[in-house]
C-alpha atoms as a PDB file:
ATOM      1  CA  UNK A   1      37.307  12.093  71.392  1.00  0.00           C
ATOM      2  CA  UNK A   2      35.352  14.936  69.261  1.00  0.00           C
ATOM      3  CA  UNK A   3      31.768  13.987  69.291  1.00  0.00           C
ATOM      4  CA  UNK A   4      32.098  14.501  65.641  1.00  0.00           C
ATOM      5  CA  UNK A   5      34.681  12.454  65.232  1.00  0.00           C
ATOM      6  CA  UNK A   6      32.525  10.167  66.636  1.00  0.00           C
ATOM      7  CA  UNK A   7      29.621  10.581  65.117  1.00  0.00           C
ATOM      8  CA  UNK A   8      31.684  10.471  61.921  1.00  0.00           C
ATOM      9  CA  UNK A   9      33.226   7.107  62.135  1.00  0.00           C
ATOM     10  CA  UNK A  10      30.113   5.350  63.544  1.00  0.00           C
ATOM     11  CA  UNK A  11      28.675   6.527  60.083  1.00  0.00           C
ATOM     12  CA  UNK A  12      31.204   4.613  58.256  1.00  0.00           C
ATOM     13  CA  UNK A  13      31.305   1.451  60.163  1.00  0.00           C
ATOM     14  CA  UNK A  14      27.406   0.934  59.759  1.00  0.00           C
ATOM     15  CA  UNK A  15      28.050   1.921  56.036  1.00  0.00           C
ATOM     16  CA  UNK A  16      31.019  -0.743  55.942  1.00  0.00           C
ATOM     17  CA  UNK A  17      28.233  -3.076  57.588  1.00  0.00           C
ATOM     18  CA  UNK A  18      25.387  -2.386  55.418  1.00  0.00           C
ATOM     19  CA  UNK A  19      27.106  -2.765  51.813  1.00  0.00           C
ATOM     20  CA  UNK A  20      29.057  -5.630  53.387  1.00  0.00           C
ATOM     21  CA  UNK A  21      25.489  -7.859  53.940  1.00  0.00           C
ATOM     22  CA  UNK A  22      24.083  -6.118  50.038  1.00  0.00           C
ATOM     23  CA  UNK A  23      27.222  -7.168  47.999  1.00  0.00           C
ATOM     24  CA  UNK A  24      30.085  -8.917  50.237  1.00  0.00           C
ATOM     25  CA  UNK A  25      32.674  -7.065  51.508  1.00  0.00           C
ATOM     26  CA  UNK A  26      35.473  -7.259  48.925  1.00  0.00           C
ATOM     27  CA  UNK A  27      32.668  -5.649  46.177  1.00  0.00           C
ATOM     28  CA  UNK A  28      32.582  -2.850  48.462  1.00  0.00           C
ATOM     29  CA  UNK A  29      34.663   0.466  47.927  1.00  0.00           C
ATOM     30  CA  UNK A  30      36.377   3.499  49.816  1.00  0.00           C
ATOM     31  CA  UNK A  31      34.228   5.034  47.600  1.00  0.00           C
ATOM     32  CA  UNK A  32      30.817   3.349  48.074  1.00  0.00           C
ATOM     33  CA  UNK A  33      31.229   3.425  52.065  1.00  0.00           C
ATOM     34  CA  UNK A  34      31.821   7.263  51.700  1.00  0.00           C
ATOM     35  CA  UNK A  35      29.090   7.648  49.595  1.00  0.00           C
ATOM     36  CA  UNK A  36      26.691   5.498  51.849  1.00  0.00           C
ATOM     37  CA  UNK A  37      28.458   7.302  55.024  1.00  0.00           C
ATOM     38  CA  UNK A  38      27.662  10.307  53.454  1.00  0.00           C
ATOM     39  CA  UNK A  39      30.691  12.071  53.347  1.00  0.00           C
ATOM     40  CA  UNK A  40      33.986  12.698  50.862  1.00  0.00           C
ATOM     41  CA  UNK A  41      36.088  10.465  50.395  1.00  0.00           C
ATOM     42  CA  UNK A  42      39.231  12.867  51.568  1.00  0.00           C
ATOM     43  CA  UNK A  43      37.200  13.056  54.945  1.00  0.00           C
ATOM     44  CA  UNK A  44      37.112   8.894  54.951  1.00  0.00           C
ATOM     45  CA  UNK A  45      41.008   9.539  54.560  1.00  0.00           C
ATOM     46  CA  UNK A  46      41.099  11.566  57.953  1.00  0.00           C
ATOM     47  CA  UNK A  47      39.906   8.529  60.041  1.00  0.00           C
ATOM     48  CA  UNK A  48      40.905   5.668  58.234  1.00  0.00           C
ATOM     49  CA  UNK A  49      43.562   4.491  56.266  1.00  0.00           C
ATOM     50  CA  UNK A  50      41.910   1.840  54.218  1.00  0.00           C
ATOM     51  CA  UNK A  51      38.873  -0.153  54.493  1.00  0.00           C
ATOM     52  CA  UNK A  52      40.855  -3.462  57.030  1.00  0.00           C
ATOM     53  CA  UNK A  53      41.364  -0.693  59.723  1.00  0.00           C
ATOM     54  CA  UNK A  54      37.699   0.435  59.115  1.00  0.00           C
ATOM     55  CA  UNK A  55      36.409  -3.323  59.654  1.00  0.00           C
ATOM     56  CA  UNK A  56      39.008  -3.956  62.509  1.00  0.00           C
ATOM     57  CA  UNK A  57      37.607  -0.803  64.371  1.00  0.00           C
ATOM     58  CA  UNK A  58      33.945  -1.706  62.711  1.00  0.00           C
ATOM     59  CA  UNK A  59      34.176  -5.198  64.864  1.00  0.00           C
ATOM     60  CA  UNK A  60      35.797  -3.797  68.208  1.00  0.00           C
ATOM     61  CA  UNK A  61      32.864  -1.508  68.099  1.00  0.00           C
ATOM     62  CA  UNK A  62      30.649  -4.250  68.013  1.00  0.00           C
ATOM     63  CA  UNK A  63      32.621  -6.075  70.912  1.00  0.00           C
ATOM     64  CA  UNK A  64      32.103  -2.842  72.946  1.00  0.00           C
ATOM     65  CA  UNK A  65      28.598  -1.874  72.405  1.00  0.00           C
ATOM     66  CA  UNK A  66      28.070  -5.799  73.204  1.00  0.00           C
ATOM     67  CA  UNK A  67      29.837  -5.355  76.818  1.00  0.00           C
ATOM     68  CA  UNK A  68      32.320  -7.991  75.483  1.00  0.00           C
ATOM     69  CA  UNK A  69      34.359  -7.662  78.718  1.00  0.00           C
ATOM     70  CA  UNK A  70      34.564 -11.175  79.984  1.00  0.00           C
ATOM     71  CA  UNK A  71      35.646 -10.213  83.951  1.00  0.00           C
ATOM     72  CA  UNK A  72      33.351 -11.758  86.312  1.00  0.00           C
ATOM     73  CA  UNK A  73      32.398 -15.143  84.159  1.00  0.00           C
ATOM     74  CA  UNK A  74      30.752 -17.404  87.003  1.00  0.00           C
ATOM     75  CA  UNK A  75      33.534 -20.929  86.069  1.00  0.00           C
ATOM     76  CA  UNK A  76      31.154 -22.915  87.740  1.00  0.00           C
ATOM     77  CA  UNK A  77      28.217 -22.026  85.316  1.00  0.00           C
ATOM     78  CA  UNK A  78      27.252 -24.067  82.710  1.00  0.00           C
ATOM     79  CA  UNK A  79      26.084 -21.539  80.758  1.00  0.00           C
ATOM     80  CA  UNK A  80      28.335 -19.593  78.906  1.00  0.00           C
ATOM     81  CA  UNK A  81      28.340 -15.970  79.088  1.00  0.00           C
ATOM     82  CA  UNK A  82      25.430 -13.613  77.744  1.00  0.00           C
ATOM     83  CA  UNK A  83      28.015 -11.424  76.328  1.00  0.00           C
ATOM     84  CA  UNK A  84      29.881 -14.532  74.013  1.00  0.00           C
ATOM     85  CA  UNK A  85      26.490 -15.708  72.766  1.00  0.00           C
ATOM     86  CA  UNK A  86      25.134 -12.168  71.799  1.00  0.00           C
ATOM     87  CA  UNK A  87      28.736 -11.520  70.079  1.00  0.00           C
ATOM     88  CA  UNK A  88      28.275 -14.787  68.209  1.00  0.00           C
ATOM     89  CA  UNK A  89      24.905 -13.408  67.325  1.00  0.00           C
ATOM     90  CA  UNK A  90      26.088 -10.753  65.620  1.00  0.00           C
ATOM     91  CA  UNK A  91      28.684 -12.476  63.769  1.00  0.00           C
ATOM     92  CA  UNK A  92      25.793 -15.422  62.965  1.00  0.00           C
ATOM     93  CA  UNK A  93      23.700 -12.223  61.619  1.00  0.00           C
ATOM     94  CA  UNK A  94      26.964 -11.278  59.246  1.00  0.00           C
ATOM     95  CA  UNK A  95      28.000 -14.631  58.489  1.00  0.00           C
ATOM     96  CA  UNK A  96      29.163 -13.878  55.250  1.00  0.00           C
ATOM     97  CA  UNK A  97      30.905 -10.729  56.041  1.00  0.00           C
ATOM     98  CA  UNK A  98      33.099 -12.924  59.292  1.00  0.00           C
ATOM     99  CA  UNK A  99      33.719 -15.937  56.722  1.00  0.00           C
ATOM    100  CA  UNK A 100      35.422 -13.524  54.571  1.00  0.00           C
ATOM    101  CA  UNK A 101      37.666 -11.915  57.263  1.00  0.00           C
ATOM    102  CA  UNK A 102      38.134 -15.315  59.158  1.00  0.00           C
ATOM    103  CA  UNK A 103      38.634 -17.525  55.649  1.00  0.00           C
ATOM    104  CA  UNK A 104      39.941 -16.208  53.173  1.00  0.00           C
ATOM    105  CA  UNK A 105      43.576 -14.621  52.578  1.00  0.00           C
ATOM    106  CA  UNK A 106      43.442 -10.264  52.878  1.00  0.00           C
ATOM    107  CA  UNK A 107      42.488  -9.195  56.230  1.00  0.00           C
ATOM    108  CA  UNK A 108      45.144 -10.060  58.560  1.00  0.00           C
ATOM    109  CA  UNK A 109      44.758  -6.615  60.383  1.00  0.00           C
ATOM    110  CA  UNK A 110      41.246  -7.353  61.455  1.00  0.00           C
ATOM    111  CA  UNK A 111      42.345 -11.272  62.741  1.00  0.00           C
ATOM    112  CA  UNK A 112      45.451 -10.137  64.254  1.00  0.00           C
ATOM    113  CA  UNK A 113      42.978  -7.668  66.396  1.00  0.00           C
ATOM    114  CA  UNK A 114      40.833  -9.995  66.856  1.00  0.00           C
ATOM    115  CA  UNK A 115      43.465 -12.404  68.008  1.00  0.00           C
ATOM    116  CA  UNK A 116      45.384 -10.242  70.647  1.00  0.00           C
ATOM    117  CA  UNK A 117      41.123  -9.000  72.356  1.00  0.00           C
ATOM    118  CA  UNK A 118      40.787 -12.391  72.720  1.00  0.00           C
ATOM    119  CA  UNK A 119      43.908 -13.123  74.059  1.00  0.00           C
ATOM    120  CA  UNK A 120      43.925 -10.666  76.655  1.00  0.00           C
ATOM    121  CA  UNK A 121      40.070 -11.801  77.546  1.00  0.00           C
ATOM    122  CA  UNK A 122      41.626 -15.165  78.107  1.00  0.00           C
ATOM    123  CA  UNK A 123      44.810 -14.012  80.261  1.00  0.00           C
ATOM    124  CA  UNK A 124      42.203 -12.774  82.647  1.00  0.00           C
ATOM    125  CA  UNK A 125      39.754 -15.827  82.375  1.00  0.00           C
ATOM    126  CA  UNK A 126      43.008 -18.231  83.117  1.00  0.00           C
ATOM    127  CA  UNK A 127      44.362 -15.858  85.813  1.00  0.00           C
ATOM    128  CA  UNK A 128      40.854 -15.729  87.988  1.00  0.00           C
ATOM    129  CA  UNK A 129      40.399 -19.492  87.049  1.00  0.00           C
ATOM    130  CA  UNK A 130      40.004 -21.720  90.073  1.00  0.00           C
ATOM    131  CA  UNK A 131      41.926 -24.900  88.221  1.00  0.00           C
ATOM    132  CA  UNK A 132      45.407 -24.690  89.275  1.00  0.00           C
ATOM    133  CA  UNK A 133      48.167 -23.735  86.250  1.00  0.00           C
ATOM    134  CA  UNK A 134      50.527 -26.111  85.259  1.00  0.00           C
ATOM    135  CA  UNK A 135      54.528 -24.844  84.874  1.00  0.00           C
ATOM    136  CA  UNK A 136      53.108 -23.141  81.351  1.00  0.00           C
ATOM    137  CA  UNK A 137      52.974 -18.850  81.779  1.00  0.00           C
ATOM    138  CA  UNK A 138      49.635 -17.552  81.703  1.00  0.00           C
ATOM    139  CA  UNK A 139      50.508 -15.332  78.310  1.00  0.00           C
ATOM    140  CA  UNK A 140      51.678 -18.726  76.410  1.00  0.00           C
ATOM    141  CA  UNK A 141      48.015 -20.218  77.219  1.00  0.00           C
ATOM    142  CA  UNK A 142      46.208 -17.191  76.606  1.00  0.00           C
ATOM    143  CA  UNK A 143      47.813 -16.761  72.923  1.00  0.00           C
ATOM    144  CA  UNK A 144      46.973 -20.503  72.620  1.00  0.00           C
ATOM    145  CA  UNK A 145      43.774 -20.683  73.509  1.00  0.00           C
ATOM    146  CA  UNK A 146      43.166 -17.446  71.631  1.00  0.00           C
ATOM    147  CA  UNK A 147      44.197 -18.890  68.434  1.00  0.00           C
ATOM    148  CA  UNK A 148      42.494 -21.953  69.470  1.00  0.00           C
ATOM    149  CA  UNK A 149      38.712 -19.385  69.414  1.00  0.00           C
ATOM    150  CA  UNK A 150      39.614 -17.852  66.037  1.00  0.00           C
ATOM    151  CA  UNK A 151      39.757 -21.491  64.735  1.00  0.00           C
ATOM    152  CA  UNK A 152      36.444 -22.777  66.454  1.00  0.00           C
ATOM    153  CA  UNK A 153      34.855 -19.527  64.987  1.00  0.00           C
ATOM    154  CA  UNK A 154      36.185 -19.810  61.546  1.00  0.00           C
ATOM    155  CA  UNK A 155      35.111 -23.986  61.570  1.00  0.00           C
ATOM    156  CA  UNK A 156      31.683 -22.380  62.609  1.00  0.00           C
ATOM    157  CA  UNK A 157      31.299 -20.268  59.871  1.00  0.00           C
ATOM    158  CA  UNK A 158      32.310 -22.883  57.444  1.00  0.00           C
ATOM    159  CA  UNK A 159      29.386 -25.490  58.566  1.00  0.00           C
ATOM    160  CA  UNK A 160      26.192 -25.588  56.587  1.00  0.00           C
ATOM    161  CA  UNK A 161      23.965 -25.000  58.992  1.00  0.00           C
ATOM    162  CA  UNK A 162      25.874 -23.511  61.259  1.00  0.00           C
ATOM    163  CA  UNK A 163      24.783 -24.112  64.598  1.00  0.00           C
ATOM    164  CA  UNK A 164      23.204 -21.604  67.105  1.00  0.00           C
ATOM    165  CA  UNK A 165      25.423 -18.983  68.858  1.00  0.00           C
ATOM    166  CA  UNK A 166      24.651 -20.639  72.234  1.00  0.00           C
ATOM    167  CA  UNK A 167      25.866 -23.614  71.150  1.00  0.00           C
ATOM    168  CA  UNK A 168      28.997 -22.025  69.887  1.00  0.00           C
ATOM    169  CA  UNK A 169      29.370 -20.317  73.228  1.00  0.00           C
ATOM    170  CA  UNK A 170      29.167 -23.353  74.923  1.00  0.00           C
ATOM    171  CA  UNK A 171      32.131 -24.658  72.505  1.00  0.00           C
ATOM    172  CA  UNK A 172      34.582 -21.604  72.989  1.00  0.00           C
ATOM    173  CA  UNK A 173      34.016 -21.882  76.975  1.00  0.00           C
ATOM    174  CA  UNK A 174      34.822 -25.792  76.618  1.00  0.00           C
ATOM    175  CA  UNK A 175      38.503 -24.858  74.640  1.00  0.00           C
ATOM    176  CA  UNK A 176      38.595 -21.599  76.769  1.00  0.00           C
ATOM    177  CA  UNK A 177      38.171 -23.469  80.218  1.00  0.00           C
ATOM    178  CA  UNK A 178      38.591 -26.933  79.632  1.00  0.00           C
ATOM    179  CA  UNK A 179      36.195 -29.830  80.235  1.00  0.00           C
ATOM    180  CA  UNK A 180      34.096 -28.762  83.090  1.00  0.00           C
ATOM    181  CA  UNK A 181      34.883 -29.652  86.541  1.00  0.00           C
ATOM    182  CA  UNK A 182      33.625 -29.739  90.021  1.00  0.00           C
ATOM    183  CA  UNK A 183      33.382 -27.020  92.270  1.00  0.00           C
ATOM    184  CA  UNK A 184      35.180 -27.212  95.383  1.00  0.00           C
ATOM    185  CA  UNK A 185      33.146 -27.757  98.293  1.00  0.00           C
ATOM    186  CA  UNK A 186      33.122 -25.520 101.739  1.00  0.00           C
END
């Protein structure tokens, strides 16, 4: 991709961000993120189609620059991934911008992306898993347990106070992989 192009929609996701945590997302125009971004809105137009697909590409972004590639989890650890607890980090720093998309009606786009990252994350989790697979197809569990996350996430946001990303971690690696288990010996 142009480096421009880049450059250019970088500028509006951290816009998107930054009026998101001033005035909550839905208070928060095509308008005001070209503004912030500064740029037109017509050239806001030639990357994005609305301000969801902003926010879903916004958030895999985040995922990315985080490393959020979960090949290679140690099953046997029981610590969860430094990847899923500096995600959760960032969606604990933009709590109020995640409880929107994760609890309220209006951005299905962004959850249905969300949904199908974490889906495929888990297909590869359950496939390299050491515990043997019942008679149920890897994609079936990986869609469960993937809705399964989006609801431990959205329960997190809604507790006051929510507890620490690392503890969170340690929750979506207990649904993800079950309850822990012994490792085989040699």
């Amino acid at each position: 991709m142009d480096a421009r192009v880049v450059r250019t929609r970088r500028s509006l996701q951290q816009a998107l961000f930054a009026l998101a945590r001033e005035r909550g997302i839905d208070d928060v125009s095509i308008g005001d993120i070209a503004e912030r971004a500064g740029i037109n809105r017509s050239t806001f137009y030639q990357h994005y189609s609305d301000k969801e697909t902003l926010l879903a590409d916004a958030l895999d972004a985040v995922a990315a620059e985080a490393g959020a590639d979960l090949e290679g989890i140690d099953h046997w650890s029981d610590e969860p991934p430094k990847v899923l607890v500096d995600f959760l980090a960032h969606v604990d720093a933009h709590a109020a911008l995640y409880a929107r998309v994760f609890l309220e009606p209006g951005y299905g786009v962004v959850l249905a992306r969300l949904r199908e990252h974490v889906r495929v994350a888990v297909r590869d989790v359950v496939d390299g898993s050491p515990r043997p697979q019942r008679e149920v197809p890897t994609d079936v569990i990986a869609a469960g347990v993937a809705g399964s996350i989006v609801g431990v996430l959205g329960a997190w946001l809604e507790r006051e106070p929510r507890e620490s990303p690392a503890i969170v971690a340690g929750w979506v690696m207990a649904v993800v992989l079950g309850p822990p288990v012994e490792p085989p010996t040699a």
